[in-house]
Protein backbone atom coordinates (compact mmCIF):
# COMPACT_ATOMS: atom_id res chain seq x y z
CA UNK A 1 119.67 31.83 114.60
CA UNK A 2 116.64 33.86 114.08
CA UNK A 3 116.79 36.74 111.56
CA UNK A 4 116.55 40.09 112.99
CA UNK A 5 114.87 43.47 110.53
CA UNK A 6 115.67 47.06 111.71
CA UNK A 7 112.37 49.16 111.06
CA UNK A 8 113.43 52.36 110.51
CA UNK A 9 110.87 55.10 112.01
CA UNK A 10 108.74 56.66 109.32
CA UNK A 11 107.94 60.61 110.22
CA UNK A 12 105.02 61.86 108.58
CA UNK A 13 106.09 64.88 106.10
CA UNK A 14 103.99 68.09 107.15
CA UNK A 15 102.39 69.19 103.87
CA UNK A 16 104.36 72.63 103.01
CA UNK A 17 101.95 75.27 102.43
CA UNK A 18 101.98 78.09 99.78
CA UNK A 19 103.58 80.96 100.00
CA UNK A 20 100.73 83.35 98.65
CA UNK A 21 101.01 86.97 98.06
CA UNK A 22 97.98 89.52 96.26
CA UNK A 23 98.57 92.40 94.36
CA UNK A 24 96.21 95.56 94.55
CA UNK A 25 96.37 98.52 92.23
CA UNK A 26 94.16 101.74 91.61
CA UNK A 27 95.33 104.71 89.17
CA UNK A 28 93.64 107.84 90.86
CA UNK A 29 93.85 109.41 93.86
CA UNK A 30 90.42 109.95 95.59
CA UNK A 31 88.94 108.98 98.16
CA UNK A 32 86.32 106.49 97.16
CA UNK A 33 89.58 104.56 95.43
CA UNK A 34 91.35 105.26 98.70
CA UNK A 35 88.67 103.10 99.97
CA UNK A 36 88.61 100.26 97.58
CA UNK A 37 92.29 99.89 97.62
CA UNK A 38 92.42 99.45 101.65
CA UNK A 39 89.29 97.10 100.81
CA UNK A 40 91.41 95.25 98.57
CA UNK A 41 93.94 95.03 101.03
CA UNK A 42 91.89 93.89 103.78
CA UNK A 43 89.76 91.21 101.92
CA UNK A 44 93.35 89.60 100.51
CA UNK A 45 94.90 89.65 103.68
CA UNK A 46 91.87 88.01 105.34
CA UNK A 47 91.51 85.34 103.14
CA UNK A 48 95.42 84.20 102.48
CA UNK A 49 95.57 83.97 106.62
CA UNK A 50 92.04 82.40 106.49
CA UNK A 51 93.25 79.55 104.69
CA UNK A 52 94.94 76.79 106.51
CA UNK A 53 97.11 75.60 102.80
CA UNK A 54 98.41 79.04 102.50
CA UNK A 55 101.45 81.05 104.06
CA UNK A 56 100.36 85.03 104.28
CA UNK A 57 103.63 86.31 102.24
CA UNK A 58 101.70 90.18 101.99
CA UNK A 59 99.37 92.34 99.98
CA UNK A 60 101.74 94.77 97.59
CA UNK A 61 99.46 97.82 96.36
CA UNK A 62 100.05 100.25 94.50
CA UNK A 63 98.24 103.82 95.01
CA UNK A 64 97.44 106.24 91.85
CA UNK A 65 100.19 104.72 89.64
CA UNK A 66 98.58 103.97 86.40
CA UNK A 67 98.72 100.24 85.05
CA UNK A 68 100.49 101.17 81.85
CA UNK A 69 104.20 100.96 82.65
CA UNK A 70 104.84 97.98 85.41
CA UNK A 71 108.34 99.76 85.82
CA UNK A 72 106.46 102.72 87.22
CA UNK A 73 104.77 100.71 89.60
CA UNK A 74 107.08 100.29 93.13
CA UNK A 75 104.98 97.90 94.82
CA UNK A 76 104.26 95.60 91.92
CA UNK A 77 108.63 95.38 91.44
CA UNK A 78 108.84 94.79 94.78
CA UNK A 79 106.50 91.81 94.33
CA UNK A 80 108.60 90.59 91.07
CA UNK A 81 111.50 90.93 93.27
CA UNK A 82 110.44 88.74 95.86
CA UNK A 83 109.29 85.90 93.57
CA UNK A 84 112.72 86.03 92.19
CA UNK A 85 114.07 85.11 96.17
CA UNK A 86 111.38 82.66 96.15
CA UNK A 87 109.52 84.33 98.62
CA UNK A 88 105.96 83.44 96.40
CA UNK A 89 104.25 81.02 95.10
CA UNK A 90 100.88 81.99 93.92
CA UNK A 91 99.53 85.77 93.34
CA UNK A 92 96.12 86.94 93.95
CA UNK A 93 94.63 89.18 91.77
CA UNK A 94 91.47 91.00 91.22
CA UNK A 95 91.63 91.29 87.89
CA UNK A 96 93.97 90.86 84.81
CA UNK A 97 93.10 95.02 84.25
CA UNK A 98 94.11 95.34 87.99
CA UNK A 99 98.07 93.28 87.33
CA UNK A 100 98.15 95.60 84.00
CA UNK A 101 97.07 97.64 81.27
CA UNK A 102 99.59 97.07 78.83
CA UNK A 103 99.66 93.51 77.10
CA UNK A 104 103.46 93.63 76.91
CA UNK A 105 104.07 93.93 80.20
CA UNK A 106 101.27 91.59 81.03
CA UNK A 107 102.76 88.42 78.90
CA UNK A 108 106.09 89.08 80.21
CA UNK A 109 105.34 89.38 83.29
CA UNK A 110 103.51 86.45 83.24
CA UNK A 111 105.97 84.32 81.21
CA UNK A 112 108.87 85.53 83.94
CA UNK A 113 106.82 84.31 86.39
CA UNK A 114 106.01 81.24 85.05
CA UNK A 115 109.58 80.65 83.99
CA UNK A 116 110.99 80.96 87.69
CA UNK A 117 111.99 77.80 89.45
CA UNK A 118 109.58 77.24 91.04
CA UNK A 119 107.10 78.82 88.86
CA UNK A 120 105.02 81.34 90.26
CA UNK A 121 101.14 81.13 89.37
CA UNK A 122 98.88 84.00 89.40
CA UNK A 123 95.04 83.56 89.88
CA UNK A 124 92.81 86.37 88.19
CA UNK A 125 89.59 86.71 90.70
CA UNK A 126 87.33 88.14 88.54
CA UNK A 127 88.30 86.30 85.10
CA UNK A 128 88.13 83.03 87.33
CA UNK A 129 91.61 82.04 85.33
CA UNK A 130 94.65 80.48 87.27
CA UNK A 131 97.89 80.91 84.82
CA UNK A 132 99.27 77.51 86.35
CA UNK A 133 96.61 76.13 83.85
CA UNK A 134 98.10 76.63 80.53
CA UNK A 135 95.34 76.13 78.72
CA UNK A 136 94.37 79.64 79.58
CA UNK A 137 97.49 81.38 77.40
CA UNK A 138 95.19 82.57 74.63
CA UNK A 139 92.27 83.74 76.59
CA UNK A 140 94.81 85.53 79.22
CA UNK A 141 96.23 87.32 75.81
CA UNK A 142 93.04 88.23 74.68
CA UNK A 143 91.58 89.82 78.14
CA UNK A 144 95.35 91.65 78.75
CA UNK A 145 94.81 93.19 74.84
CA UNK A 146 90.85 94.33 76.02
CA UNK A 147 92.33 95.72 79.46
CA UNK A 148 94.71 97.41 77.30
CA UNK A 149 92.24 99.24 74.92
CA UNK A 150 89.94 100.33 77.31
CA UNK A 151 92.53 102.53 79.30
CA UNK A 152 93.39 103.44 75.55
CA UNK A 153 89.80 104.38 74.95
CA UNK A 154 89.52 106.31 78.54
CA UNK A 155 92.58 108.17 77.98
CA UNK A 156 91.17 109.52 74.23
CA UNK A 157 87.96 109.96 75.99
CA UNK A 158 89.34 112.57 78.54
CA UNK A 159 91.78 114.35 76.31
CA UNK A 160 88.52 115.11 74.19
CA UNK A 161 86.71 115.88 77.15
CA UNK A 162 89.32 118.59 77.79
CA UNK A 163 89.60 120.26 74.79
CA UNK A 164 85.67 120.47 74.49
CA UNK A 165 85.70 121.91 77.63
CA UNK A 166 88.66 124.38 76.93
CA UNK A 167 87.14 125.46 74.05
CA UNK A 168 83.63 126.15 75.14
CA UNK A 169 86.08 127.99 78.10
CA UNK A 170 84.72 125.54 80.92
CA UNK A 171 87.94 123.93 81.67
CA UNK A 172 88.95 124.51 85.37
CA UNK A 173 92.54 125.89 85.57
CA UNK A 174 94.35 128.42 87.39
CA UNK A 175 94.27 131.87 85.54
CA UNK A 176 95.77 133.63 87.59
CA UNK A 177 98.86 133.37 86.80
CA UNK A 178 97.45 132.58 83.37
CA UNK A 179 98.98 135.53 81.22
CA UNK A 180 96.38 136.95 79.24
CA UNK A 181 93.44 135.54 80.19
CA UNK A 182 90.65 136.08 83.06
CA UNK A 183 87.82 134.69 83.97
CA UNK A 184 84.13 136.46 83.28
CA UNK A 185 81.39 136.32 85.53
CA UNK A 186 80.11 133.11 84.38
CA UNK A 187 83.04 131.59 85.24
CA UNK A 188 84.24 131.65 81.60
CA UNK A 189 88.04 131.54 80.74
CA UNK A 190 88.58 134.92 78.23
CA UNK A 191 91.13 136.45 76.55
CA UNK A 192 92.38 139.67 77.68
């Protein structure tokens, strides 16, 4: 009697594709920023649908929220959120000064994300740094500390600005309803 061998059918897996989201963030309001940030937008959303390994899960930006506090920042929650639910995979990122300006919230942020299951990668555009490498901890610190001084430095630099100006009696406020001052004819802020 002749031996007979059921061959099962073998159905070739699709490759699943990553779910991959970008994050966009500037801290004023005007409207060359206005600009960039819908540039942002446009050139993340283009490129995530462009690519035929990648699922489009959105662009979250944030517009004039300063990158200081992540808690103040809706859009870049909403994106924590959703890796949480799974809903991500890898982030997109201009820059580690656009994710954050506070190296705090930076490393945790990063460690959360990397600590999810499954972890949840972010790629820094400009840096050229991918934190599913982690050889890149230390340099990642170091960049996040930088991006953290400078809006340190800018902040110091326009609350000087402002006093010079106040005191020379240049700075542009309302005195109207200023008590006790006016303005001269040079445009001058006096005392009464």
């Amino acid at each position: 009697m002749r031996k007979v061998s059921k061959i099962e059918p073998i159905f070739p897996s699709l490759p699943t594709r990553k779910k991959v989201a970008a994050y966009a963030r500037v801290s004023m309001e005007t409207e060359r920023l206005n600009h960039s940030l819908s540039a942002q937008v446009s050139y993340y959303s283009n490129l995530i649908q462009s690519n035929p390994e990648w699922e489009y899960a959105g662009v979250y930006a944030d517009n004039a929220v300063t990158g200081t506090k992540s808690s103040s920042r809706e859009e870049f929650q909403r994106m924590l959120s959703d890796c949480r639910k799974g809903k991500i995979d890898l982030i997109l990122t201009k820059s580690i000064s656009r994710f954050g300006r506070n190296i705090v919230d930076i490393l945790t942020t990063l460690r959360t994300l990397s600590d999810l299951n499954p972890p949840v990668a972010v790629n820094f555009e400009s840096e050229g740094i991918n934190t599913s490498d982690g050889k890149n901890k230390l340099i990642i610190s170091i960049l996040s500390a930088l991006a953290e001084l400078e809006s340190q430095q800018k902040s110091i630099a326009i609350k000087e600005g402002i006093r010079y100006r106040m005191q020379e009696g240049l700075y542009k406020y309302s005195v109207k309803n200023t008590i006790g001052y006016y303005r001269d004819y040079s445009g001058r802020v006096k005392i009464e």
